[in-house]
Structure formats: C-alpha cells, structure tokens
N, C-alpha and C. Protein backbone atom coordinates (compact mmCIF):
# COMPACT_ATOMS: atom_id res chain seq x y z
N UNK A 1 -198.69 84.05 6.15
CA UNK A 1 -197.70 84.94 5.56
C UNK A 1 -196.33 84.44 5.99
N UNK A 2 -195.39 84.42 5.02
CA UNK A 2 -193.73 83.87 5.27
C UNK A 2 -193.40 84.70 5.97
N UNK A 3 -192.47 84.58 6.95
CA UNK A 3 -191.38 85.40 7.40
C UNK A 3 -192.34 86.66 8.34
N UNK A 4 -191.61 87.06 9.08
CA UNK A 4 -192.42 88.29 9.69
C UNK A 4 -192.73 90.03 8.80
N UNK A 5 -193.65 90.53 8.96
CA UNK A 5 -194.21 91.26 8.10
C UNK A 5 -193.15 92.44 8.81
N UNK A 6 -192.45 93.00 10.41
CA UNK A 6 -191.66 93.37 10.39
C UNK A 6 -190.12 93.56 9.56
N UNK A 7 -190.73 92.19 9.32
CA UNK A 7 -189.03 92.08 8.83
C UNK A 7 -188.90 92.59 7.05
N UNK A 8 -190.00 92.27 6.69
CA UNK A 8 -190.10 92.99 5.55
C UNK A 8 -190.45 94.26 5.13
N UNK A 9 -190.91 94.98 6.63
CA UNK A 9 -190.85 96.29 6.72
C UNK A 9 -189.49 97.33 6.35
N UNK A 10 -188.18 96.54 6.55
CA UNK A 10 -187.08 96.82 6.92
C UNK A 10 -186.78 98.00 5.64
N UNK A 11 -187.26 97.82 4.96
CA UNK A 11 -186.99 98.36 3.56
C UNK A 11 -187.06 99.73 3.51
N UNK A 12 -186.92 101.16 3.32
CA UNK A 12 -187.69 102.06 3.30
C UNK A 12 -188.58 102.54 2.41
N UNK A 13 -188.16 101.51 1.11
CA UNK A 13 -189.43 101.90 0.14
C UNK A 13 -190.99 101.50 0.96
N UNK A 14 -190.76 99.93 0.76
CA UNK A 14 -191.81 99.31 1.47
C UNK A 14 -192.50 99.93 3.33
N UNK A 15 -191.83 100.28 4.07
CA UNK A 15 -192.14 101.44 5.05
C UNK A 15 -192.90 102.44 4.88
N UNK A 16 -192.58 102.97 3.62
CA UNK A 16 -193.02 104.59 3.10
C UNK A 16 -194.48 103.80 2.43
N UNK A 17 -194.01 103.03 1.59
CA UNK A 17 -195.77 102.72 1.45
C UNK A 17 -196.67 102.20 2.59
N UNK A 18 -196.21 100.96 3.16
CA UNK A 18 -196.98 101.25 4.42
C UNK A 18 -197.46 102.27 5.02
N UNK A 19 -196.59 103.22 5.36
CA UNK A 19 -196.98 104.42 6.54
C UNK A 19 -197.69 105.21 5.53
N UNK A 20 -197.95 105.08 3.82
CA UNK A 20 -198.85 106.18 3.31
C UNK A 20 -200.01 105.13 3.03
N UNK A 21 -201.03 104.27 3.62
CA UNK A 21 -201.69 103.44 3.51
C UNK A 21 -202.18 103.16 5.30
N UNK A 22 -201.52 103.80 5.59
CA UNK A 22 -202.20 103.80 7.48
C UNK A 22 -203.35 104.64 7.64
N UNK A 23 -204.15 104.17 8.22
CA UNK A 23 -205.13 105.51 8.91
C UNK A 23 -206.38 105.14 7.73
N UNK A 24 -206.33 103.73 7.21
CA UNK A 24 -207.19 103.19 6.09
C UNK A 24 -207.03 104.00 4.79
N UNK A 25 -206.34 104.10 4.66
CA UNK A 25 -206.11 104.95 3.20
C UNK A 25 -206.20 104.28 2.19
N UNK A 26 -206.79 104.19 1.38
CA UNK A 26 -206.23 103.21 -0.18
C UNK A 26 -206.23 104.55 -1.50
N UNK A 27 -204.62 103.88 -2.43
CA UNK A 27 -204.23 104.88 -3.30
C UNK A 27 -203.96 104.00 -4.84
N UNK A 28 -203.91 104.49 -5.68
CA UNK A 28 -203.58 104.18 -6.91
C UNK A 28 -201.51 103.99 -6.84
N UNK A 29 -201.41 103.22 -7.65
CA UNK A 29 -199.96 103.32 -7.64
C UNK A 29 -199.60 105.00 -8.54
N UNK A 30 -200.16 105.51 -9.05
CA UNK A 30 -200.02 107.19 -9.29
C UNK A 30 -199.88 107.88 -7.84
N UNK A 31 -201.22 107.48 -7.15
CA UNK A 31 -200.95 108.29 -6.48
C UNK A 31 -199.88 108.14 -5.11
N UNK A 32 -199.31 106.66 -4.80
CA UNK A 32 -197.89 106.17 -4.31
C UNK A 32 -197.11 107.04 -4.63
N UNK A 33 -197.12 107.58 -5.88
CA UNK A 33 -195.82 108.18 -6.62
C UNK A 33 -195.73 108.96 -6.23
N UNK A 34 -196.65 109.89 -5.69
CA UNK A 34 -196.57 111.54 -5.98
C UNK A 34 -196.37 111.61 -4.35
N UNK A 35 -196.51 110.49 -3.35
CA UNK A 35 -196.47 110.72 -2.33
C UNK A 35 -194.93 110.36 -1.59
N UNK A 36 -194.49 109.53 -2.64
CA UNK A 36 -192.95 109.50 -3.07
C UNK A 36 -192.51 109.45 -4.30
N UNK A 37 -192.28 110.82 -4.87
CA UNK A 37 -191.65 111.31 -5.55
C UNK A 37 -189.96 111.19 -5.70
N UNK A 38 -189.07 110.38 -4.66
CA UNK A 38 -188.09 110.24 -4.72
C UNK A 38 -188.14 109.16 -5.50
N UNK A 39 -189.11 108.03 -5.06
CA UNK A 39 -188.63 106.46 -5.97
C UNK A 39 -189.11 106.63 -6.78
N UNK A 40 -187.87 105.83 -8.15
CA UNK A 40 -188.61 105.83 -9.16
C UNK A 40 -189.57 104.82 -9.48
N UNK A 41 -190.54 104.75 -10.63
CA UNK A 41 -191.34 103.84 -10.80
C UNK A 41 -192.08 102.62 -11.00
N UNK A 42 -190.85 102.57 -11.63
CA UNK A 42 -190.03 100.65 -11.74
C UNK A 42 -189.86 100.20 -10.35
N UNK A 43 -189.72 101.07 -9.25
CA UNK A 43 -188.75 100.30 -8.02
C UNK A 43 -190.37 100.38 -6.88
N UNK A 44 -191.04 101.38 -7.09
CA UNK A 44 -192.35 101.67 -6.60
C UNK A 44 -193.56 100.30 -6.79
N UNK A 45 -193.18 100.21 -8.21
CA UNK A 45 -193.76 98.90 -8.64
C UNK A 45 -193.34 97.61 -8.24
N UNK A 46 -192.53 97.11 -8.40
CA UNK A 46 -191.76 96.20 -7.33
C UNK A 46 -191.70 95.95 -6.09
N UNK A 47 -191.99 97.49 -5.53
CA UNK A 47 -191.93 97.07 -4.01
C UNK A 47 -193.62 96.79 -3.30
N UNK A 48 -194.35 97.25 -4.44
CA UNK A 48 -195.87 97.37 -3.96
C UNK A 48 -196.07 95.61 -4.05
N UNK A 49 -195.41 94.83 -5.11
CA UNK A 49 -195.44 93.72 -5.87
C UNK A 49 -195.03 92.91 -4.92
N UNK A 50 -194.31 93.13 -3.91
CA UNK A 50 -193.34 92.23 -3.01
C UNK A 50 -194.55 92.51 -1.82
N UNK A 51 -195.12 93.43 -1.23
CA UNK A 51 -195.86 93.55 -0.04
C UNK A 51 -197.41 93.12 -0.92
N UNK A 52 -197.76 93.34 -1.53
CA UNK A 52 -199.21 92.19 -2.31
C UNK A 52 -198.62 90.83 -2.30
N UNK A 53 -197.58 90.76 -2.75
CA UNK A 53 -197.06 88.86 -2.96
C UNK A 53 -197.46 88.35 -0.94
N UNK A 54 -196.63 88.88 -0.49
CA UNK A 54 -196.71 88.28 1.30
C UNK A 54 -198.33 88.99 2.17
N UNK A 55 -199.04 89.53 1.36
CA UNK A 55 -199.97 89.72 1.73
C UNK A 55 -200.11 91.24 3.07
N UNK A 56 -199.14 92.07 2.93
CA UNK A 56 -199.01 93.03 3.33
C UNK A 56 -200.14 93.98 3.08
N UNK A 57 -200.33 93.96 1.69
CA UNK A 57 -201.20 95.07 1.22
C UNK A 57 -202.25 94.04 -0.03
N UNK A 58 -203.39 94.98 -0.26
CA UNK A 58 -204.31 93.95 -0.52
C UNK A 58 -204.90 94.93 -1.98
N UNK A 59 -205.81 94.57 -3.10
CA UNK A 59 -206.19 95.30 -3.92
C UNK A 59 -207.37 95.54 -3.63
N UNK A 60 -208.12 96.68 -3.48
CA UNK A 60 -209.37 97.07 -2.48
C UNK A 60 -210.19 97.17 -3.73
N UNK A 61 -209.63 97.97 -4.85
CA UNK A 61 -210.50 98.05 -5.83
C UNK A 61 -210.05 97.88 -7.40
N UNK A 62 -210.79 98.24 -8.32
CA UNK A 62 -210.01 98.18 -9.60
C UNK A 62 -211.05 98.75 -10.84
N UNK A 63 -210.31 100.03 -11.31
CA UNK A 63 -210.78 100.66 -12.16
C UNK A 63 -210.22 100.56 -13.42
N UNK A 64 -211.56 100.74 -14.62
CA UNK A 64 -211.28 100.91 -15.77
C UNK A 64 -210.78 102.11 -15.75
N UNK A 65 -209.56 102.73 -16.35
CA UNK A 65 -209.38 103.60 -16.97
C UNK A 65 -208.92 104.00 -18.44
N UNK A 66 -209.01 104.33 -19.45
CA UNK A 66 -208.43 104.73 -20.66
C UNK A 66 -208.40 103.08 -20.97
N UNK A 67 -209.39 101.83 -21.02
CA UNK A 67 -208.56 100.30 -21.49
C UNK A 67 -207.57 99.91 -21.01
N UNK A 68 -207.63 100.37 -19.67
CA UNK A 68 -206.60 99.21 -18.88
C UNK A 68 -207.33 99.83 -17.40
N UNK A 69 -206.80 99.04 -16.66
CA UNK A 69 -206.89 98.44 -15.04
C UNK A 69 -206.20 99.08 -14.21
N UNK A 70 -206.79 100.23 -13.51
CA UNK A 70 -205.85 100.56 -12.50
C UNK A 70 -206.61 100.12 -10.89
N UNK A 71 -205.24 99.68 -10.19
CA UNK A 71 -205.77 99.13 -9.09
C UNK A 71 -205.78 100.01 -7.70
N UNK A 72 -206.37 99.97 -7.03
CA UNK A 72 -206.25 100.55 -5.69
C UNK A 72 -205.47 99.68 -4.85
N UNK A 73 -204.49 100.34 -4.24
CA UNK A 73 -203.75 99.09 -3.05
C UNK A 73 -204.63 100.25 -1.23
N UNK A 74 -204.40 98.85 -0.17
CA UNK A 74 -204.80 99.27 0.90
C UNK A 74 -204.00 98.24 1.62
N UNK A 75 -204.02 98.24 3.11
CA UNK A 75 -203.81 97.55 3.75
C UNK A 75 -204.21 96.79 4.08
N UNK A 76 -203.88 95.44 4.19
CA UNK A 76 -204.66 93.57 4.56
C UNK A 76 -205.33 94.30 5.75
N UNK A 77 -206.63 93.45 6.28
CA UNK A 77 -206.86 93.87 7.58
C UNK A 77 -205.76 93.34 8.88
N UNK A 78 -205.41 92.51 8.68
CA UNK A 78 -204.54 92.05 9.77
C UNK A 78 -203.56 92.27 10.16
N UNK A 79 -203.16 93.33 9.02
CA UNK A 79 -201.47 94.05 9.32
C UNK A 79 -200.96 94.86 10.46
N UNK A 80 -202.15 95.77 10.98
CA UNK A 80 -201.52 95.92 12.34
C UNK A 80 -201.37 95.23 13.53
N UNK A 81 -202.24 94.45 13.31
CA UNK A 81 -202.01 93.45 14.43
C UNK A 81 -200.95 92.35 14.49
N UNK A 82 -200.53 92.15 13.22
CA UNK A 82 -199.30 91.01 12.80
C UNK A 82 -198.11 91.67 13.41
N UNK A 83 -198.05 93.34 12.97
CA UNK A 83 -196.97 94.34 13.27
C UNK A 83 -196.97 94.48 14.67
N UNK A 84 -197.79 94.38 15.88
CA UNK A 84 -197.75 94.54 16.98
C UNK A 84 -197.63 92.88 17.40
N UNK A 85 -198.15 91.83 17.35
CA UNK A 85 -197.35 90.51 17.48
C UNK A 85 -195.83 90.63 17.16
N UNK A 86 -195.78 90.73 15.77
CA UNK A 86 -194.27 90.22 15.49
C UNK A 86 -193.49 91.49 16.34
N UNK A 87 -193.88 92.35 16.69
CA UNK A 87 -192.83 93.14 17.70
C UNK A 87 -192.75 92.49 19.16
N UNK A 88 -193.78 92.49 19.59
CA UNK A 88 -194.07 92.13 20.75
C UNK A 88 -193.30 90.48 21.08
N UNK A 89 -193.29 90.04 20.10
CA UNK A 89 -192.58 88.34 20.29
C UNK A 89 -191.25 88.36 19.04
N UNK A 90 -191.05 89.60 18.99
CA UNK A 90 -189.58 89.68 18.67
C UNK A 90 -188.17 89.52 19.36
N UNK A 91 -187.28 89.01 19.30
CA UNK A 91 -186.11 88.77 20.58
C UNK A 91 -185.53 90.29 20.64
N UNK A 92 -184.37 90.82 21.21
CA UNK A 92 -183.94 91.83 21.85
C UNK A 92 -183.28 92.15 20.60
N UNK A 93 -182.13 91.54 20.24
CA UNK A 93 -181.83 91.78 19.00
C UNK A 93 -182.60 91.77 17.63
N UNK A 94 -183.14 91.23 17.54
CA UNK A 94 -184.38 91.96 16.37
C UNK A 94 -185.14 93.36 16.71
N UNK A 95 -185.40 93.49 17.78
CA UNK A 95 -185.73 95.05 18.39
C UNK A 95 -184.92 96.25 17.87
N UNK A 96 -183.42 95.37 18.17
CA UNK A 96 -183.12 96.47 18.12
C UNK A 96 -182.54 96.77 16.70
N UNK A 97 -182.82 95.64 15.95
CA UNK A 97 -182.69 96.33 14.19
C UNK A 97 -183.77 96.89 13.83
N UNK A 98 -184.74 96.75 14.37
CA UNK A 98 -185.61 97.11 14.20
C UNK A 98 -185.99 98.66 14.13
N UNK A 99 -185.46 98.97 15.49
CA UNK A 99 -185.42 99.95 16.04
C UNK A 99 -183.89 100.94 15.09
N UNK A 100 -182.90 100.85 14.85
CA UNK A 100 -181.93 101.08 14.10
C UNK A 100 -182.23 101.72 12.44
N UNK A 101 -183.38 100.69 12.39
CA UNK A 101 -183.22 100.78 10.87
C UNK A 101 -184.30 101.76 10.68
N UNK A 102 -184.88 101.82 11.53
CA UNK A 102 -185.80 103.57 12.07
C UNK A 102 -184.63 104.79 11.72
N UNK A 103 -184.16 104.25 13.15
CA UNK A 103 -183.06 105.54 12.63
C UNK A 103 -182.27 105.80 11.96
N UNK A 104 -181.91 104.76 11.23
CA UNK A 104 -181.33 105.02 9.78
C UNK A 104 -182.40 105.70 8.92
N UNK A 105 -183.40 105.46 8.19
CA UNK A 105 -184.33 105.87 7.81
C UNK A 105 -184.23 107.19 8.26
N UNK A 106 -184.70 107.62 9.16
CA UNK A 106 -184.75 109.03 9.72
C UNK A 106 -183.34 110.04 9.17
N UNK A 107 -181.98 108.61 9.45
CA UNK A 107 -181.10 109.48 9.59
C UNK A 107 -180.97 110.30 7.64
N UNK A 108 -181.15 109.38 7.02
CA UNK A 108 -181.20 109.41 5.56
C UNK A 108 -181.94 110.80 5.07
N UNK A 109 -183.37 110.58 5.96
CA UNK A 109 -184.32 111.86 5.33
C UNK A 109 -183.42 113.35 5.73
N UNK A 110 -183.07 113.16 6.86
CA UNK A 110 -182.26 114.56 7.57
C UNK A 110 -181.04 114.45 6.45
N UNK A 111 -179.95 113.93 6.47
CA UNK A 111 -178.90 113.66 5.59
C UNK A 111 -179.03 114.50 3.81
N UNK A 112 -180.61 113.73 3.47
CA UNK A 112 -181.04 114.81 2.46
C UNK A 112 -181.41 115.75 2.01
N UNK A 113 -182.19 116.24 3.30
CA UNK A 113 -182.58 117.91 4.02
C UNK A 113 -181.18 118.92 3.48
N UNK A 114 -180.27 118.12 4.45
CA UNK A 114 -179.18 119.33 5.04
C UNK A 114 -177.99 118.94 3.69
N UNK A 115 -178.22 118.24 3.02
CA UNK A 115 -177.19 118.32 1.60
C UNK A 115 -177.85 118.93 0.40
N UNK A 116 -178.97 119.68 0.91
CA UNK A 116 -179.92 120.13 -0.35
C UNK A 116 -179.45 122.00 -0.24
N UNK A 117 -179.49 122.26 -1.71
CA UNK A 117 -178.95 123.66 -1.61
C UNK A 117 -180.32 124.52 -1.66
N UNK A 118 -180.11 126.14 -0.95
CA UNK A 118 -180.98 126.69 -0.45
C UNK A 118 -181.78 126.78 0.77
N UNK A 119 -181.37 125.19 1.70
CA UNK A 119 -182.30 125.27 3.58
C UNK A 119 -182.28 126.28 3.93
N UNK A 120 -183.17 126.41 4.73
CA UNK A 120 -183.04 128.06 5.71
C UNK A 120 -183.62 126.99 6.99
N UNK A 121 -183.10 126.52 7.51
CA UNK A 121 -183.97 125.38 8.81
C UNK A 121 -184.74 125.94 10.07
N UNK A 122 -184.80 127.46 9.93
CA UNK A 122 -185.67 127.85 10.95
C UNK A 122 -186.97 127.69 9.99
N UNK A 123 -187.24 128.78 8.71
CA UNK A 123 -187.90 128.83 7.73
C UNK A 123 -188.69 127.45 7.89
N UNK A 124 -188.14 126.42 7.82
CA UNK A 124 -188.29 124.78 6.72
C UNK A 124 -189.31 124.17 8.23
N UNK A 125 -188.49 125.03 9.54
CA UNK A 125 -189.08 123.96 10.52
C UNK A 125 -188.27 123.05 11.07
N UNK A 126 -186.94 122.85 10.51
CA UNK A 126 -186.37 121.44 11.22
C UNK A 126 -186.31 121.94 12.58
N UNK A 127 -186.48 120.37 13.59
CA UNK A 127 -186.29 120.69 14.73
C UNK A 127 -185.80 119.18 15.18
N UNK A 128 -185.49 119.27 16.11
CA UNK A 128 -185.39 117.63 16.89
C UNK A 128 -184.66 118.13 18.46
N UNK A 129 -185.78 117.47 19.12
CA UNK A 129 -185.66 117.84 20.77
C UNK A 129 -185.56 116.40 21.41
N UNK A 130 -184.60 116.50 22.78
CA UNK A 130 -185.19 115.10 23.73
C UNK A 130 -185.37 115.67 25.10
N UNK A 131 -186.39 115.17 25.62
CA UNK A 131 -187.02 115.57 26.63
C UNK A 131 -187.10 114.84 27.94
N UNK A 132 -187.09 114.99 28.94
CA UNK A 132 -187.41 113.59 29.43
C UNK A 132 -188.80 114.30 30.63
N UNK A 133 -189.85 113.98 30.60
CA UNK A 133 -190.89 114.22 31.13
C UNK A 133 -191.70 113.25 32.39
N UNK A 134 -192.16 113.94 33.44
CA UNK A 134 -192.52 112.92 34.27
C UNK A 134 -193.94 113.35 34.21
N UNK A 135 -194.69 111.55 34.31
CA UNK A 135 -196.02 111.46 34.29
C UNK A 135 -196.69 110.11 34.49
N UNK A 136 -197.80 110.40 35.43
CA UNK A 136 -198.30 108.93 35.94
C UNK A 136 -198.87 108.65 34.94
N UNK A 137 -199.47 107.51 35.26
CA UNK A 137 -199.93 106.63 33.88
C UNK A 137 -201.35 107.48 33.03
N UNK A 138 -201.76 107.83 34.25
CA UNK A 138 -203.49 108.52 33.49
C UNK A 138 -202.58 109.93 32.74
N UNK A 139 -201.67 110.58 32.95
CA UNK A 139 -201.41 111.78 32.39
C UNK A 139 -200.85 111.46 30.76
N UNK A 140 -199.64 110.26 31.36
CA UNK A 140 -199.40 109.65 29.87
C UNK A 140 -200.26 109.08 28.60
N UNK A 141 -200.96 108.69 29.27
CA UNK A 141 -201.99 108.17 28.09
C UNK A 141 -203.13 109.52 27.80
N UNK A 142 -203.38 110.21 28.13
CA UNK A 142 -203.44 111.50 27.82
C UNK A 142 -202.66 112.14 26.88
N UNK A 143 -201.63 111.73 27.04
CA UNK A 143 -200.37 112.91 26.30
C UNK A 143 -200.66 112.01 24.74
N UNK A 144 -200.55 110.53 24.86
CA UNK A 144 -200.93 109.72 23.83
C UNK A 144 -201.90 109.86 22.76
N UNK A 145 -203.02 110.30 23.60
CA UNK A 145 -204.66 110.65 23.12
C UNK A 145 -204.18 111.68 22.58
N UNK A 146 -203.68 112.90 22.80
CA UNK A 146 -203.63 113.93 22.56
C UNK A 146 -202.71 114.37 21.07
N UNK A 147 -201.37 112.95 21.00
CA UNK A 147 -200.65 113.08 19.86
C UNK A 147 -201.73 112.41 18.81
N UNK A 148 -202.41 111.28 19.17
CA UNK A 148 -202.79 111.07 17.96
C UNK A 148 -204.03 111.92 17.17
N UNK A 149 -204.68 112.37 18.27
CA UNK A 149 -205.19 113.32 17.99
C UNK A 149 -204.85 114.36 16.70
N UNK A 150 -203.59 115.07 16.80
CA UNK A 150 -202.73 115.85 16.20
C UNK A 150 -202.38 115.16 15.36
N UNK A 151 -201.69 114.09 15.23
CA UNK A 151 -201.85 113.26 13.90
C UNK A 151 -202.66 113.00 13.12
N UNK A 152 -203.68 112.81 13.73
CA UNK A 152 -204.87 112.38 12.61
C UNK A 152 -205.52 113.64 11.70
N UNK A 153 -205.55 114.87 12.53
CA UNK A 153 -205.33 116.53 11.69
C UNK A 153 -204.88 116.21 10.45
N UNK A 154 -203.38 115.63 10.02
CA UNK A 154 -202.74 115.57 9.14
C UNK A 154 -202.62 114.51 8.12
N UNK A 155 -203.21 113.14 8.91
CA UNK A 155 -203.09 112.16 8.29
C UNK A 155 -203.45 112.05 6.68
N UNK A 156 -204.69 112.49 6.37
CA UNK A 156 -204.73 112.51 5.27
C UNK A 156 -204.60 113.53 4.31
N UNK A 157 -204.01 114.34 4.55
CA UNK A 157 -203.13 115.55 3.97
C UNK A 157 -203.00 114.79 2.38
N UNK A 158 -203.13 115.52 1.28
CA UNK A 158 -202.33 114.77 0.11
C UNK A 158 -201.46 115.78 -0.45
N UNK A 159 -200.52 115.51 -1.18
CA UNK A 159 -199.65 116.49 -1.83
C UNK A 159 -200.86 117.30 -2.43
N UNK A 160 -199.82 118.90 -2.51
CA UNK A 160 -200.55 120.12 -2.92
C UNK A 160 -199.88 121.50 -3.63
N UNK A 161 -200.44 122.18 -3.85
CA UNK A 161 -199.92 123.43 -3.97
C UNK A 161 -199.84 124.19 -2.28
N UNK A 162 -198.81 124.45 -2.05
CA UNK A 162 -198.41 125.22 -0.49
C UNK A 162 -197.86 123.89 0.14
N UNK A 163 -198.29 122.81 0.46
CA UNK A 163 -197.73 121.50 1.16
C UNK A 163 -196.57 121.12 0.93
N UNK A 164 -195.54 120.54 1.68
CA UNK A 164 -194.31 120.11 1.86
C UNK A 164 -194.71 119.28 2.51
N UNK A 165 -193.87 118.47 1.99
CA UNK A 165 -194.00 116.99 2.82
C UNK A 165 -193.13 116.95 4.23
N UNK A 166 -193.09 116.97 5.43
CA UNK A 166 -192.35 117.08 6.89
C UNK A 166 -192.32 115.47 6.99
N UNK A 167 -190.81 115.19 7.53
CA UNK A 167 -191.38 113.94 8.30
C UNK A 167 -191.14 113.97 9.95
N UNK A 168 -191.87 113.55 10.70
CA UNK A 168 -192.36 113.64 11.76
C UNK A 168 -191.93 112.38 12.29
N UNK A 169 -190.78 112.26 13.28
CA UNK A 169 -190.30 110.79 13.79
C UNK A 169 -190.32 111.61 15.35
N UNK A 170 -191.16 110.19 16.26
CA UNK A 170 -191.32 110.12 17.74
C UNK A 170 -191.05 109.08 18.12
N UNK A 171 -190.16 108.92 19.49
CA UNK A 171 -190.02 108.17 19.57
C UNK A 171 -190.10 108.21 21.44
N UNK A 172 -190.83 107.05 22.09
CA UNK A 172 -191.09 107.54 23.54
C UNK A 172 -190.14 106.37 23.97
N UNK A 173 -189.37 106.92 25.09
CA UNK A 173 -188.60 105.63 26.02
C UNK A 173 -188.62 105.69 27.71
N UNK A 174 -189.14 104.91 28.02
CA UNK A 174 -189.47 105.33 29.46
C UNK A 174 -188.39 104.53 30.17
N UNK A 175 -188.00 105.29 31.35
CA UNK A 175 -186.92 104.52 32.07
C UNK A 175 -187.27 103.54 32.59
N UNK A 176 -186.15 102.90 32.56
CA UNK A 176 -186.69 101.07 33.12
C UNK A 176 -187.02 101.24 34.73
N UNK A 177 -188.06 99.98 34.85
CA UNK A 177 -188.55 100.10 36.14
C UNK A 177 -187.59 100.06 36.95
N UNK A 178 -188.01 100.70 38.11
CA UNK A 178 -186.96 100.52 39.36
C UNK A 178 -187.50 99.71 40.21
N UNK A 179 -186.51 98.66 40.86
CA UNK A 179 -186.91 97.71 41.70
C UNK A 179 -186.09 97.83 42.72
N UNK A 180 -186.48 97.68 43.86
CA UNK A 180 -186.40 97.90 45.38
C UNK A 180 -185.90 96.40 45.99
C-alpha cells in the first residue's frame, strides 16, 4: 500500500467510513449513507473509491439487486495493524497532526451541534470532562477492559427510529514518566 494508511485517514469523510466499518462490520454504500447522512453521495462514492484503490477497505461481497451489483465494503484484514505500525513509527510531528486533525474533526462535529437551532444540551447529552485519575497498571487496564466493553454495547447500533447518532471522542494522556 502507497503512502501510510494514517495519512490517508486524515480526511474526515474517509475516517467516518473507517470508524463505521470497525468492530468487522461490512455495509452497502446505502447503508454508508444513512450512517452519514451529512455527505453527499457523489463525495461518499469517491471517498469509498480512494480507500478500495490503496487497499484500505476491501469488497467482502456482491449482490444482485434489481440488474445491477451492489457491493458490500469491509475492512482489509491488515488495517489495524498497518494503523498501529504507521502510528507507532510515526515521527513526533506526524503525531501530532495526527492527533490535531482528531481534534479538528471533533472540533467541527461540536461547532455543528451548537450552530444548530433548537439544542437543549442537557436534553441532547452534550458533555465533555478532563479528569486526571490515578491508577497502577492492573487498575488501568481494567478501566480499558471495561470501556471497551461499553463500546462494544453500542458498536453495532444502526440508525433508527428513537436513535441519534452521539459522537463519543476519548482521549487518554498519561503524564510523562518521572525520572529520578
């Protein structure tokens, strides 16, 4: 694969399909749509087109429907592991676009929240806390077990009648070691 699969993460279309294709999911480009409903379809298509071209995402299946071909997209098998290499042997400054363009992303979804008429943000749920928590290693990886746990509850949630889509950004930073 060209170029690092991070780096082509950078996108938030391409992100949003990723992160709705985690947890082994495979979807129809319909059902991409409905899970982003902001992009339009033309640009949905394109971006699915660009992560199949570099081998991001893979076609798992392919149905007749109505005389034509609809495909299932999923994730390559090797993508999380490419995504944890190319981080892991990323330099400091790539981290930290990396890391940036997170929070841009994030900052965008909030940005559209709070310019939308009608919020009530207790109602809706917004929240955003920072914490700073102490814990040895066996408690932390506990706390770990325990989020994904809670994630996976939700993971495959699909749009619905009663459902809103939340987005849910964590982010853990532990203070740098101290040396004596």
């Amino acid at each position: 694969m060209a170029g690092s699969v991070m780096s082509l993460l950078l996108h938030p279309v391409r992100m949003a399909i990723v992160q709705n294709l985690l947890g082994g999911r495979n979807l129809t480009v319909q059902q991409l749509g409905e899970q982003n409903p902001e992009v339009p379809q033309a640009t949905l298509y394109r971006h699915i087109h660009k992560l199949l071209e570099s081998g991001v995402i893979e076609i798992v299946q392919e149905n007749q429907v109505r005389g034509t071909v609809e495909r299932v997209y999923g994730l390559a098998g090797h993508v999380t592991g490419d995504l944890d290499a190319d981080f892991l042997n990323a330099s400091t400054q790539e981290k930290k676009r990396y890391f940036f363009t997170y929070l841009i992303d994030l900052m965008n979804t909030y940005e559209s929240y709070i310019g939308s008429e009608g919020i009530d943000m207790v109602r809706d749920g917004l929240t955003y806390r920072r914490g700073r928590y102490y814990m040895n290693d066996e408690e932390f990886e506990q706390f770990v077990r325990d989020l994904q746990k809670a994630y996976m509850k939700i993971l495959h949630n699909e749009p619905g009648e009663g459902r809103r889509a939340r987005t849910v950004g964590l982010v853990i930073v532990p203070d740098p070691l101290e040396t004596e």
